[in-house]
PDB file of N, CA and C in Angstrom:
ATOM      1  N   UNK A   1     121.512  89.766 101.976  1.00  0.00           N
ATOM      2  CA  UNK A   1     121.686  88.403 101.560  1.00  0.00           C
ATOM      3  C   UNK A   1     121.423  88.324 100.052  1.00  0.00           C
ATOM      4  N   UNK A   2     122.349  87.906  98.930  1.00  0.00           N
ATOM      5  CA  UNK A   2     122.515  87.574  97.859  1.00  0.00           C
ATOM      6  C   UNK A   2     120.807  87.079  97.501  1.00  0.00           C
ATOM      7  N   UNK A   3     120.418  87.320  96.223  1.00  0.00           N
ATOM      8  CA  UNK A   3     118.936  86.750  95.738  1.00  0.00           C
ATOM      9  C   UNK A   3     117.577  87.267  97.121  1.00  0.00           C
ATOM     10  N   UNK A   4     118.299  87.399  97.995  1.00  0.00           N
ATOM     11  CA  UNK A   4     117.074  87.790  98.477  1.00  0.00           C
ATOM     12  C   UNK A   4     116.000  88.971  97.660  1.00  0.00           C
ATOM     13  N   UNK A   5     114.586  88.778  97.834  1.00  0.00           N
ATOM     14  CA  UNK A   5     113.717  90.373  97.192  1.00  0.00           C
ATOM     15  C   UNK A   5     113.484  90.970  98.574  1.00  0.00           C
ATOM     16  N   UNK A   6     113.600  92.497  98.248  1.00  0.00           N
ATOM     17  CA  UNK A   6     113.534  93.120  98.294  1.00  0.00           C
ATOM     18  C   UNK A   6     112.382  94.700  98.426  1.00  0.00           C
ATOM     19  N   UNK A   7     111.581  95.528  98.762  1.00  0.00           N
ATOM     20  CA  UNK A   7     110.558  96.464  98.225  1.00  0.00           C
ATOM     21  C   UNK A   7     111.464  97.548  98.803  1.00  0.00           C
ATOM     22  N   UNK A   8     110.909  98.421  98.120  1.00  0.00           N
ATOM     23  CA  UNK A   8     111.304  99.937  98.020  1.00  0.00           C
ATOM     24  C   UNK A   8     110.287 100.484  98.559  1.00  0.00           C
ATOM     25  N   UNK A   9     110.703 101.481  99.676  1.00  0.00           N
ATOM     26  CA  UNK A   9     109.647 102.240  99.854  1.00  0.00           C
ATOM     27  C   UNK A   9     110.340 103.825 100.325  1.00  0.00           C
ATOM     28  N   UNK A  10     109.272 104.754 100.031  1.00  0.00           N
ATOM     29  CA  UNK A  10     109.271 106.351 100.220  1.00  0.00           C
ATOM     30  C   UNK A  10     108.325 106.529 101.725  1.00  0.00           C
ATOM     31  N   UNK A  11     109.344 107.082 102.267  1.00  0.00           N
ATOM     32  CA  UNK A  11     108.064 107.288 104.015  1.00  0.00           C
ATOM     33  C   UNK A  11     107.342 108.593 103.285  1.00  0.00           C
ATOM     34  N   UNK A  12     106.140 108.558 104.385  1.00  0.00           N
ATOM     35  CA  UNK A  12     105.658 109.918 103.611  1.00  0.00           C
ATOM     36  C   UNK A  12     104.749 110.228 104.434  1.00  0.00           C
ATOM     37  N   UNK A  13     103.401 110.861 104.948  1.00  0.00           N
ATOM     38  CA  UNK A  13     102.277 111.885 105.326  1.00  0.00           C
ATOM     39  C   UNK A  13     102.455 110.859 106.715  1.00  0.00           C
ATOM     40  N   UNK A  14     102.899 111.504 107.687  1.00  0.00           N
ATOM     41  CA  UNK A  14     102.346 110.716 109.164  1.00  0.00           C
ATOM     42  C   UNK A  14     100.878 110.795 109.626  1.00  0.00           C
ATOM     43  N   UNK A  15     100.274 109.617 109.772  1.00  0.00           N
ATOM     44  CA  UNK A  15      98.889 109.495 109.794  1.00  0.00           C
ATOM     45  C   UNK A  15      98.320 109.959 111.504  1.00  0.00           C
ATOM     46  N   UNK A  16      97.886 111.274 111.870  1.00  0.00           N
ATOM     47  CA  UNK A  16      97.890 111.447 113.412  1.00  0.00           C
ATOM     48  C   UNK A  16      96.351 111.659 113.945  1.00  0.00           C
ATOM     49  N   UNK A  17      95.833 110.909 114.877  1.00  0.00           N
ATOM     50  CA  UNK A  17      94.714 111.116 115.638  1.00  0.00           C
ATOM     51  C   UNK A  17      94.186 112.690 115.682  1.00  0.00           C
ATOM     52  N   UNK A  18      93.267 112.777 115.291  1.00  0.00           N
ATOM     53  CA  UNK A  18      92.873 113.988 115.310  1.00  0.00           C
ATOM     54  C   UNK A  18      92.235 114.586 116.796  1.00  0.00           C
ATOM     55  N   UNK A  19      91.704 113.614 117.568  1.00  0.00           N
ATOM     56  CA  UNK A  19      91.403 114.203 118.858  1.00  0.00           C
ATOM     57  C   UNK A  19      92.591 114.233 119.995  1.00  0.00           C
ATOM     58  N   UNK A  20      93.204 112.860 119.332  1.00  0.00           N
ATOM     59  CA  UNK A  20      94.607 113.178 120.645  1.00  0.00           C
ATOM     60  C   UNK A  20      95.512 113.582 119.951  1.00  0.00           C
ATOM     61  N   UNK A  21      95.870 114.079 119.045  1.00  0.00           N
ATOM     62  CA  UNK A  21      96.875 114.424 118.701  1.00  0.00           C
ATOM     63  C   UNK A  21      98.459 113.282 118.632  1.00  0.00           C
ATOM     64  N   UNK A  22      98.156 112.058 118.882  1.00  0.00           N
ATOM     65  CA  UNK A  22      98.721 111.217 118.379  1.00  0.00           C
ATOM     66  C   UNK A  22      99.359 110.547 117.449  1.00  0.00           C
ATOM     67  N   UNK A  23     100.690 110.452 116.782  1.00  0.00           N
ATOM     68  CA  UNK A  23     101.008 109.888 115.927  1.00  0.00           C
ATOM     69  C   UNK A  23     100.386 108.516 115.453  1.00  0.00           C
ATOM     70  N   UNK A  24      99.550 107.786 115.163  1.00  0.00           N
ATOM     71  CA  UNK A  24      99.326 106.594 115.061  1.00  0.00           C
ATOM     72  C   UNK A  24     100.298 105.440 113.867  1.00  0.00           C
ATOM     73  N   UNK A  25     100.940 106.114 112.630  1.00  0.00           N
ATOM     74  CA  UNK A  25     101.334 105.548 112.076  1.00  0.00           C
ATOM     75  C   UNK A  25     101.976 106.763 111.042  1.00  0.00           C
ATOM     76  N   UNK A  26     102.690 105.931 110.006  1.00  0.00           N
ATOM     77  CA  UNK A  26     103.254 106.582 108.725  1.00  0.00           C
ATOM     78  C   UNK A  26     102.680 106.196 107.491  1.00  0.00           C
ATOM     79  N   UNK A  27     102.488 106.855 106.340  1.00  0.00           N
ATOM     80  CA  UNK A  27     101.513 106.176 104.958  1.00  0.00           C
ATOM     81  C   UNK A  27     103.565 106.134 104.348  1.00  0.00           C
ATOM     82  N   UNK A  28     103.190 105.055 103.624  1.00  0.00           N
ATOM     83  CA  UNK A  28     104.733 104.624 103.399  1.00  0.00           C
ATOM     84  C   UNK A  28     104.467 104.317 101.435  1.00  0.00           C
ATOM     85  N   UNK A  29     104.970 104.545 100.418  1.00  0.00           N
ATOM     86  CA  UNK A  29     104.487 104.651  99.564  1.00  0.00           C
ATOM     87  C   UNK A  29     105.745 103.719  98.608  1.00  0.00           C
ATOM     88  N   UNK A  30     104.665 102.553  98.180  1.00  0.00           N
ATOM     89  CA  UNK A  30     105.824 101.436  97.719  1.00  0.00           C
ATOM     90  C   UNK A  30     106.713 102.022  95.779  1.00  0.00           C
ATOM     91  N   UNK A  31     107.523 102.048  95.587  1.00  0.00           N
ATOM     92  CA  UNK A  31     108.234 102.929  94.805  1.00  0.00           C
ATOM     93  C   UNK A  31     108.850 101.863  93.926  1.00  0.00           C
ATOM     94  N   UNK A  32     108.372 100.421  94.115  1.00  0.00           N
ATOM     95  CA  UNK A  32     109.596  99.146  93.765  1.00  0.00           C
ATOM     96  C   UNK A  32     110.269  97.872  94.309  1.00  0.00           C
ATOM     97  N   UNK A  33     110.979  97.231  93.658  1.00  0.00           N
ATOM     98  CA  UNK A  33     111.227  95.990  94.067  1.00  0.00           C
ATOM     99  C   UNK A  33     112.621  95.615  93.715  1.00  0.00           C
ATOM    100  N   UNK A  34     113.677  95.216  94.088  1.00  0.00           N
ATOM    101  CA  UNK A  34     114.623  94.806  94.034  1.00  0.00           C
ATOM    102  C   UNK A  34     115.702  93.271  94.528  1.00  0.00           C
ATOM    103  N   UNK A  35     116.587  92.790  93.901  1.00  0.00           N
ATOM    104  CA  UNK A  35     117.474  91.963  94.642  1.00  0.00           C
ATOM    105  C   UNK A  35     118.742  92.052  94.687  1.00  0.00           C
ATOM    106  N   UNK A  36     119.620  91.595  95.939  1.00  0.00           N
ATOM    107  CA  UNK A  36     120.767  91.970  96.249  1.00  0.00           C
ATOM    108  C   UNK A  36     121.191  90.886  95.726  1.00  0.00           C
ATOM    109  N   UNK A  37     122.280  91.369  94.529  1.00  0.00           N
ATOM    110  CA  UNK A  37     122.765  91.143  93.782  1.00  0.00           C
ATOM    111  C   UNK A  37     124.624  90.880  94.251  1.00  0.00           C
ATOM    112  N   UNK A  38     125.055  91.351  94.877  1.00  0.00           N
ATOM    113  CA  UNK A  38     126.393  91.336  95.694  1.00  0.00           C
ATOM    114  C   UNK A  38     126.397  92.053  97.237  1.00  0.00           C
ATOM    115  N   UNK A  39     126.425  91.089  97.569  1.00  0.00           N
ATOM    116  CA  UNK A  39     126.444  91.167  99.149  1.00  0.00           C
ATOM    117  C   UNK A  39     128.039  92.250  99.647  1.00  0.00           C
ATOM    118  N   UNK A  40     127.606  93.064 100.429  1.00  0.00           N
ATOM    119  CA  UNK A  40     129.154  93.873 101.039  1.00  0.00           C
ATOM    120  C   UNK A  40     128.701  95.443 101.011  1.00  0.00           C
ATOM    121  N   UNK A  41     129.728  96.030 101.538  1.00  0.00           N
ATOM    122  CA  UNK A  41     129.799  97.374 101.953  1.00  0.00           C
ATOM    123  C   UNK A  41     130.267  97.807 100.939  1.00  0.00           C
ATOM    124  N   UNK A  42     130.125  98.833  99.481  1.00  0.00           N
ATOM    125  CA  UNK A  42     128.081  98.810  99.623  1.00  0.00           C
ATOM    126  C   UNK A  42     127.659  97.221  98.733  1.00  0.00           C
ATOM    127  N   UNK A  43     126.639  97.086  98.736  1.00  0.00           N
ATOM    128  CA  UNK A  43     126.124  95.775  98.285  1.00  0.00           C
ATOM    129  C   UNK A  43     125.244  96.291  96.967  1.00  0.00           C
ATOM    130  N   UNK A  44     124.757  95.527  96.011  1.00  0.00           N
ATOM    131  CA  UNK A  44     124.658  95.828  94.849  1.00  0.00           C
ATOM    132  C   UNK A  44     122.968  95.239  95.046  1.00  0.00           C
ATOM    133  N   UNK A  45     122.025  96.292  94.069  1.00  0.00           N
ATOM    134  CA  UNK A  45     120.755  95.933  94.103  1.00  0.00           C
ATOM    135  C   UNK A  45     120.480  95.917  92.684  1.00  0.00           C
ATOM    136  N   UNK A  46     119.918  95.103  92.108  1.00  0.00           N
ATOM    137  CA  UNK A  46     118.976  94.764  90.643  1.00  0.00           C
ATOM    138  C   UNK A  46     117.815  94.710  90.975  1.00  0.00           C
ATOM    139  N   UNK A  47     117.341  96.196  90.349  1.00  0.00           N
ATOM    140  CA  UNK A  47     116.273  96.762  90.436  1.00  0.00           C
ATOM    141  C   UNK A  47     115.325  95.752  89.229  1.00  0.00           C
ATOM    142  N   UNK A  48     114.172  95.071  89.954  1.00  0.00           N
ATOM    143  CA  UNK A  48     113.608  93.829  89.118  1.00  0.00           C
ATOM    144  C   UNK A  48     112.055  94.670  88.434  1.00  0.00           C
ATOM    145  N   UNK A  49     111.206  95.602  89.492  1.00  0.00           N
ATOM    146  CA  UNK A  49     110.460  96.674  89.408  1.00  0.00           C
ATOM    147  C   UNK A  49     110.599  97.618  89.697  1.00  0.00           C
ATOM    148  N   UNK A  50     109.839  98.975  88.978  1.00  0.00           N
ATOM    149  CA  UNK A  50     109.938 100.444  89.356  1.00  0.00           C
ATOM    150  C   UNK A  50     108.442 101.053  89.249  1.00  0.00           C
ATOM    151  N   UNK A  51     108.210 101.619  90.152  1.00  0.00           N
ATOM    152  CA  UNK A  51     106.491 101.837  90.163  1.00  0.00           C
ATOM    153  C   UNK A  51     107.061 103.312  89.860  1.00  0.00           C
ATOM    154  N   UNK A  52     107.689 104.049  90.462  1.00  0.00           N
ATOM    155  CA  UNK A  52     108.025 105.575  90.733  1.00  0.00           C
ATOM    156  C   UNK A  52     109.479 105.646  90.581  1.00  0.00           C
ATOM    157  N   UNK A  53     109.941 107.142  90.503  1.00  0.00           N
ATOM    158  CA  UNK A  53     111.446 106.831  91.032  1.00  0.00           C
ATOM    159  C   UNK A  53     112.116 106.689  92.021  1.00  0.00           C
ATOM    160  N   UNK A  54     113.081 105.754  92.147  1.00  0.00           N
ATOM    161  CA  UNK A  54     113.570 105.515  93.157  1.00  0.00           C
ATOM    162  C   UNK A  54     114.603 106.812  93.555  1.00  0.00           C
ATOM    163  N   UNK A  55     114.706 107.930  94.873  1.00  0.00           N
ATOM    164  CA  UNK A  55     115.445 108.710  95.279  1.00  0.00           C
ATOM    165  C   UNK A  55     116.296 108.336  96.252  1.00  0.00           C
ATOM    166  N   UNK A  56     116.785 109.069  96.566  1.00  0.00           N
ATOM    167  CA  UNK A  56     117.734 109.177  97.746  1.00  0.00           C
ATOM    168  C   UNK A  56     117.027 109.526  99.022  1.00  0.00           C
ATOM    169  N   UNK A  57     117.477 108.258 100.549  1.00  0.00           N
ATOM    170  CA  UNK A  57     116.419 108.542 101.001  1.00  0.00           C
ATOM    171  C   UNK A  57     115.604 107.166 101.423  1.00  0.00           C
ATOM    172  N   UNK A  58     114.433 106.932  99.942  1.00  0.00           N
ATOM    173  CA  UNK A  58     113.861 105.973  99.888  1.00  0.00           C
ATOM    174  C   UNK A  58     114.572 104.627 101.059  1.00  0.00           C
ATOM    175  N   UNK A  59     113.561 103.127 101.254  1.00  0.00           N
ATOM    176  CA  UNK A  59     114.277 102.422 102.331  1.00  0.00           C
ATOM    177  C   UNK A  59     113.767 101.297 101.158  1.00  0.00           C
ATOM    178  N   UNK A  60     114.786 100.682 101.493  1.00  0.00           N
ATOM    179  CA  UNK A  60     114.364  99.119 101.251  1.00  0.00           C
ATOM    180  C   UNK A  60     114.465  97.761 102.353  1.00  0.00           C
ATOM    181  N   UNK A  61     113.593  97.273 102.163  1.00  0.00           N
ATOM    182  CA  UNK A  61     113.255  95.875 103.198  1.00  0.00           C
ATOM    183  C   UNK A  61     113.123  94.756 102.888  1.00  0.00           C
ATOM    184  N   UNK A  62     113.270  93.580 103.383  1.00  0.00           N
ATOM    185  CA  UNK A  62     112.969  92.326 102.829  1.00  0.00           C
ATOM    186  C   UNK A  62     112.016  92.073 102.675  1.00  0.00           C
ATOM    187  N   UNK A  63     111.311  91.553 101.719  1.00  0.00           N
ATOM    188  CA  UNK A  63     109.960  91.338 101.615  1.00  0.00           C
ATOM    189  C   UNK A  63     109.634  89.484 102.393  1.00  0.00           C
ATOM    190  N   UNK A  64     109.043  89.694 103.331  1.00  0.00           N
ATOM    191  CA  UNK A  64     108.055  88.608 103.904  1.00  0.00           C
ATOM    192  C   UNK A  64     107.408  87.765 103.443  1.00  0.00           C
ATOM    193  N   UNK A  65     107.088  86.659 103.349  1.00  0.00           N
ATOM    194  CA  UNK A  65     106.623  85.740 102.325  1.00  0.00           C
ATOM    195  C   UNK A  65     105.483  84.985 103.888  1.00  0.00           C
ATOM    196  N   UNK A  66     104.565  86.306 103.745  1.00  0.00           N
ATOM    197  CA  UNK A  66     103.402  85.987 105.277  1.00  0.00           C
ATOM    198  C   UNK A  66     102.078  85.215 104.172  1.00  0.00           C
ATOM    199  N   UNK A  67     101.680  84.400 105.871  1.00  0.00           N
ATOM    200  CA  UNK A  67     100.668  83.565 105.179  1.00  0.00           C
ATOM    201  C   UNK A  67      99.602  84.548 105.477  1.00  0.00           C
ATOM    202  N   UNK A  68      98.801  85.280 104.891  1.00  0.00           N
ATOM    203  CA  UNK A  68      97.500  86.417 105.114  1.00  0.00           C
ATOM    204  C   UNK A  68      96.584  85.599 104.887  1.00  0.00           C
ATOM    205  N   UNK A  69      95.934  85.830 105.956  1.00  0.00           N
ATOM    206  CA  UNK A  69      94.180  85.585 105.418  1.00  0.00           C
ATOM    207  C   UNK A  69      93.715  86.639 104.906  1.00  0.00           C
ATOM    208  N   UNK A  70      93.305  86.361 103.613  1.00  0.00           N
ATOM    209  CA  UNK A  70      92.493  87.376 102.659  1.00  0.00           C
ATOM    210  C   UNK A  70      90.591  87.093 103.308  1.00  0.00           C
ATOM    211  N   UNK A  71      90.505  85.770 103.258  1.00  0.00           N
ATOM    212  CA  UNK A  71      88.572  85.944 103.557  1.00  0.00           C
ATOM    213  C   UNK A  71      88.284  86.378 104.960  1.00  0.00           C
ATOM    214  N   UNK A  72      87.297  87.410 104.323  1.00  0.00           N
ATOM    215  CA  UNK A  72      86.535  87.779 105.432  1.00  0.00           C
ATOM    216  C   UNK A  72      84.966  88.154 105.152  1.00  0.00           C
ATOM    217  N   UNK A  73      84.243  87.945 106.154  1.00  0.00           N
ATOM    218  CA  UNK A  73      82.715  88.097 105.717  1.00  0.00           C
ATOM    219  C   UNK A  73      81.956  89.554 106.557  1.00  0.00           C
ATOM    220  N   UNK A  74      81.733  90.523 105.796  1.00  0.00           N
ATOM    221  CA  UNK A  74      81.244  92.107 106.188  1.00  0.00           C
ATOM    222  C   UNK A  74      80.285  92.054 107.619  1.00  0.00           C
ATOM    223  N   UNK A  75      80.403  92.761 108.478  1.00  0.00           N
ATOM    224  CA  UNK A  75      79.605  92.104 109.424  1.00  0.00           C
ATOM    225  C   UNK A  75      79.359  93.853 110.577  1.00  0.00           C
ATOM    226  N   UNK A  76      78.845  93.842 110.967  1.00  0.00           N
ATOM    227  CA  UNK A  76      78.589  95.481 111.776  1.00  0.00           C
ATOM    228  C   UNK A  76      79.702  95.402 112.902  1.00  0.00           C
ATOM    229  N   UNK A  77      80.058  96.094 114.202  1.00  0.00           N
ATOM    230  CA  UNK A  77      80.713  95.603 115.159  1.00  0.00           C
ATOM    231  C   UNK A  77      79.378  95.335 116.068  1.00  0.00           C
ATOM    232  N   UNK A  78      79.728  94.674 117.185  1.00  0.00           N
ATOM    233  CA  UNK A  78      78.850  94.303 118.141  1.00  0.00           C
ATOM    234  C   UNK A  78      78.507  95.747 119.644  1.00  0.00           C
ATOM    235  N   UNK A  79      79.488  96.669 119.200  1.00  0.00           N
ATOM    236  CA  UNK A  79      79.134  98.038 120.013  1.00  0.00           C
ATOM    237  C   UNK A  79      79.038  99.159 119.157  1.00  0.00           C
ATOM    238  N   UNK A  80      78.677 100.334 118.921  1.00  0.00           N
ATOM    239  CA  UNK A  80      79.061 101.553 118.972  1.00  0.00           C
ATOM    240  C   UNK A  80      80.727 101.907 118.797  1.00  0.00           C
ATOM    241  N   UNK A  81      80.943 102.156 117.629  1.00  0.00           N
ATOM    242  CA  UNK A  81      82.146 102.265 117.364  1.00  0.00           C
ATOM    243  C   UNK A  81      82.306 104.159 116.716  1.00  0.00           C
ATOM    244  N   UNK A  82      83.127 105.363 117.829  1.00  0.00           N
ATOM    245  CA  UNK A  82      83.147 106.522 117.622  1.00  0.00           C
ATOM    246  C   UNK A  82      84.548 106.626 117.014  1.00  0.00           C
ATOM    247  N   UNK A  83      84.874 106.821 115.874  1.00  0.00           N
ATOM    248  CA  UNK A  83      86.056 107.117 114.883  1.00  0.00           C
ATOM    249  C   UNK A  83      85.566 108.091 113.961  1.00  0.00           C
ATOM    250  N   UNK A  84      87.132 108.481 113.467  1.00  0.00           N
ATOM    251  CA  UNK A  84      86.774 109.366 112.462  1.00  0.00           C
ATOM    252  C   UNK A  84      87.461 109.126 111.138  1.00  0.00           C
ATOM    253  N   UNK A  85      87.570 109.074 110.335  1.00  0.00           N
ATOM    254  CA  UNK A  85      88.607 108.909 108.926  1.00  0.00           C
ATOM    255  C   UNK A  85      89.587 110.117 109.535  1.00  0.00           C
ATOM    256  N   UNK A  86      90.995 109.390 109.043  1.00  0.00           N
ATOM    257  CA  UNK A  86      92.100 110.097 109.302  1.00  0.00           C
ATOM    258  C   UNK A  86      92.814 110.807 108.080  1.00  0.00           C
ATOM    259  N   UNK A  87      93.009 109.499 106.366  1.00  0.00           N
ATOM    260  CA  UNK A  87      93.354 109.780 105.547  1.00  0.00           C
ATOM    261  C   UNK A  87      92.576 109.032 104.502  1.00  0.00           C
ATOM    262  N   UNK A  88      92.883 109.897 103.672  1.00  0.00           N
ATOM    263  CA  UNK A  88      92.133 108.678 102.195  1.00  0.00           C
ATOM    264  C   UNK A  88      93.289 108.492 101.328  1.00  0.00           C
ATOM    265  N   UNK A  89      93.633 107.462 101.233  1.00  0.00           N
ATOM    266  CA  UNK A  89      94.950 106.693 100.373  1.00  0.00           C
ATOM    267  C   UNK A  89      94.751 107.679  98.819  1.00  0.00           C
ATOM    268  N   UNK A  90      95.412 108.173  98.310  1.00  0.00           N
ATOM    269  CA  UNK A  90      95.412 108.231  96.386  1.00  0.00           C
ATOM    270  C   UNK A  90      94.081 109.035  96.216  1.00  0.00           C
ATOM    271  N   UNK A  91      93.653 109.466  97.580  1.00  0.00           N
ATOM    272  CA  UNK A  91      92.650 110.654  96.693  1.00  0.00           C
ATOM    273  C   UNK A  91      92.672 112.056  97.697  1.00  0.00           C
ATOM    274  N   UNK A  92      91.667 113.122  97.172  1.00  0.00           N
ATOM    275  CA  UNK A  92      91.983 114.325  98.348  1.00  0.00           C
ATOM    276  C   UNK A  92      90.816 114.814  99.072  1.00  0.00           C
ATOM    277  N   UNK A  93      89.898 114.586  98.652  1.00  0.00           N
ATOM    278  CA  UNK A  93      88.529 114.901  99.737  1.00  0.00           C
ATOM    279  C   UNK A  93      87.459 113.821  99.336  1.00  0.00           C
ATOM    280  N   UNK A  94      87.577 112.679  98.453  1.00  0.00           N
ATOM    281  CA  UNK A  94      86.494 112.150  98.581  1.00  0.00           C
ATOM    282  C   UNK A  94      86.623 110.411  98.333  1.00  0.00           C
ATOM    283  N   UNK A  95      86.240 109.246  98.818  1.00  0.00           N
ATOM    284  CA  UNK A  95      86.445 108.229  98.449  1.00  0.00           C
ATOM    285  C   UNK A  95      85.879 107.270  97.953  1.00  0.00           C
ATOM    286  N   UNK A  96      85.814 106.508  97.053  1.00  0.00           N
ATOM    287  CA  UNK A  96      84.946 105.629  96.829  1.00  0.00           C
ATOM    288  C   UNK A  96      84.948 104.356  97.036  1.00  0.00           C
ATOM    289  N   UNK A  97      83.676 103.479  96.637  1.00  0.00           N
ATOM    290  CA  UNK A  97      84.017 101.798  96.312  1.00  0.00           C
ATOM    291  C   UNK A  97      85.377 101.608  96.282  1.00  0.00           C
ATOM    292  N   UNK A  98      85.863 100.386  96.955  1.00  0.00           N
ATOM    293  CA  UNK A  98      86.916  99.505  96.912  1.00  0.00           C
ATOM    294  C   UNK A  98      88.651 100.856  97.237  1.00  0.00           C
ATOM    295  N   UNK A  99      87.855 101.887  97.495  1.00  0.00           N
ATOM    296  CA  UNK A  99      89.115 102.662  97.701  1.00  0.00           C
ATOM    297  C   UNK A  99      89.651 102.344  99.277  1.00  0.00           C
ATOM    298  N   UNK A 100      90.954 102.771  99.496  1.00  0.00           N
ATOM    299  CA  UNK A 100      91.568 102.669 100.406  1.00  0.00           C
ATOM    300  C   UNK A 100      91.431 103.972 101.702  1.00  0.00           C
ATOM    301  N   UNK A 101      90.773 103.675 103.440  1.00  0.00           N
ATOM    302  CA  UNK A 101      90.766 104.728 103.789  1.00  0.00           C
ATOM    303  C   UNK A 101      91.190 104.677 105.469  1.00  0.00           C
ATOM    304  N   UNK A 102      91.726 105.521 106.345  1.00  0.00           N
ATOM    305  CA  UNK A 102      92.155 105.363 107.479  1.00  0.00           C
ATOM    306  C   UNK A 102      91.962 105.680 108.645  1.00  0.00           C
ATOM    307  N   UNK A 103      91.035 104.805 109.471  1.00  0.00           N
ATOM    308  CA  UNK A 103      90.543 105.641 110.507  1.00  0.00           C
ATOM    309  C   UNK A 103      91.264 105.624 111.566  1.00  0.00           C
ATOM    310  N   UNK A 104      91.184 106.037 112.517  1.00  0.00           N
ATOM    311  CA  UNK A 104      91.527 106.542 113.996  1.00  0.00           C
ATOM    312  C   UNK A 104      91.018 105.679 114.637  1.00  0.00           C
ATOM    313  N   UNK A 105      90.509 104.547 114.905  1.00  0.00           N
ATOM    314  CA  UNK A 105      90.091 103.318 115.567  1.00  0.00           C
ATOM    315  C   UNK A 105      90.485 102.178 114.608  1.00  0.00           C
ATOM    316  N   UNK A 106      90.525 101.396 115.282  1.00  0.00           N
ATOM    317  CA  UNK A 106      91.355  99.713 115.658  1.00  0.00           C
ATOM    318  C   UNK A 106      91.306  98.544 116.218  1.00  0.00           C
ATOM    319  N   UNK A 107      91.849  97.467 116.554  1.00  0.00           N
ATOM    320  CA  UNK A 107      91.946  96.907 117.143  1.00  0.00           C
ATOM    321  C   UNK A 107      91.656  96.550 119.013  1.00  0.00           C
ATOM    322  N   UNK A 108      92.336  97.804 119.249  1.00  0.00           N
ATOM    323  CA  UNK A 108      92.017  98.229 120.262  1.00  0.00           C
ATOM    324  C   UNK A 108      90.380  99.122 120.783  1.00  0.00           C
ATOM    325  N   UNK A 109      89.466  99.256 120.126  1.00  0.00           N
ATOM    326  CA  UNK A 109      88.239  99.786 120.162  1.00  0.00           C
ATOM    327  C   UNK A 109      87.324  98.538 119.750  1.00  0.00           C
ATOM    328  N   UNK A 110      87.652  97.689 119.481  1.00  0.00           N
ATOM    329  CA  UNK A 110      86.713  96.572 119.183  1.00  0.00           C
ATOM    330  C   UNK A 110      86.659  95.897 117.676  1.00  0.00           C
ATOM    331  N   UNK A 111      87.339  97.225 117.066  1.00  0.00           N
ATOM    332  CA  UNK A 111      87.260  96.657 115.395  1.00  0.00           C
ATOM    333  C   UNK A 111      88.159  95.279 115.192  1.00  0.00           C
ATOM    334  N   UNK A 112      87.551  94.636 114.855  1.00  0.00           N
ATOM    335  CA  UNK A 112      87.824  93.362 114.226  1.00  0.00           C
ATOM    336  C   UNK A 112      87.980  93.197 112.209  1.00  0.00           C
ATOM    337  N   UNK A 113      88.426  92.402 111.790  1.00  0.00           N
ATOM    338  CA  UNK A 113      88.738  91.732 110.318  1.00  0.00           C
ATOM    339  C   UNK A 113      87.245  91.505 110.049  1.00  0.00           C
ATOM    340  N   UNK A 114      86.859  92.274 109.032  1.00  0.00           N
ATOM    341  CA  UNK A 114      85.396  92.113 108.337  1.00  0.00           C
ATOM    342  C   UNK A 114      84.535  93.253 108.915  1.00  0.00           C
ATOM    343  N   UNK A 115      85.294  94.207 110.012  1.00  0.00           N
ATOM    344  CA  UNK A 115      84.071  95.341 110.550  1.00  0.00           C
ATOM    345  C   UNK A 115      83.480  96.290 109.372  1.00  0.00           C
ATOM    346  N   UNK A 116      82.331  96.557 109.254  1.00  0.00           N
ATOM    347  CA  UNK A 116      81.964  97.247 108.261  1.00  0.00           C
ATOM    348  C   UNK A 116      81.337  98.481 109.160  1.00  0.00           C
ATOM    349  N   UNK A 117      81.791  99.436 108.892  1.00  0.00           N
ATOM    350  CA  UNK A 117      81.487 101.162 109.801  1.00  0.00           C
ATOM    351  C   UNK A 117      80.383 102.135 108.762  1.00  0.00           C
ATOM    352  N   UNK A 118      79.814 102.814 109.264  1.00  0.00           N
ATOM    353  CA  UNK A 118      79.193 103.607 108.285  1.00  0.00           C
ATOM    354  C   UNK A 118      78.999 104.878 109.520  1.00  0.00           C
ATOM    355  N   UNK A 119      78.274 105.988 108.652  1.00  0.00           N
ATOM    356  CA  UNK A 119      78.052 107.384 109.589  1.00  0.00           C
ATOM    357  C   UNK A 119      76.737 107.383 110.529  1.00  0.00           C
TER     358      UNK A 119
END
């Protein structure tokens, strides 16, 4: 659709359960931003941002205009929560403050918005 935006993204490291051997997800790595500029087979994109380069490959999607709740208040869970870190976003063995990291528990184990985990 004409003017619609657009993000760019690179699939990349599949994020997998380490005890079950489970795929749980994909780390997807945003590369950019674009709008379709002429609609049709092929359709024309004006590239508006570029974080990385864009390859061949890469996907682009409509970007969502979601209402998120950002507040949340840090809080323990109310059981025993057994996870493990799966990946650490942008680093290679170690993470810090405000860094990004991925465990193997969820939603489904009790974790809730605001769970704060420690060892």
């Amino acid at each position: 659709m004409v003017d619609t935006q657009y993000g760019i993204y690179r699939p990349s490291t599949a994020l997998t359960d380490p005890i079950t051997e489970q795929i749980l997800g994909y780390e997807t790595i945003h590369v950019g931003e674009g709008k379709i500029i002429k609609a049709g087979d092929p359709a024309s994109l004006y590239l508006t941002n570029a974080k990385r380069e864009i390859l061949r490959g890469d996907r682009i999607l409509e970007v969502e205009n979601l209402d998120v709740d950002t507040d949340f208040y840090p809080s323990p869970p109310n059981q025993d929560i057994d996870g493990r870190l799966i990946y650490l976003y942008d680093a290679i063995t170690q993470a810090g403050a405000y860094q990004i990291v991925v465990a193997n528990v969820g939603k489904d184990h009790g974790i809730e918005k605001g769970h704060v985990l420690d060892n």
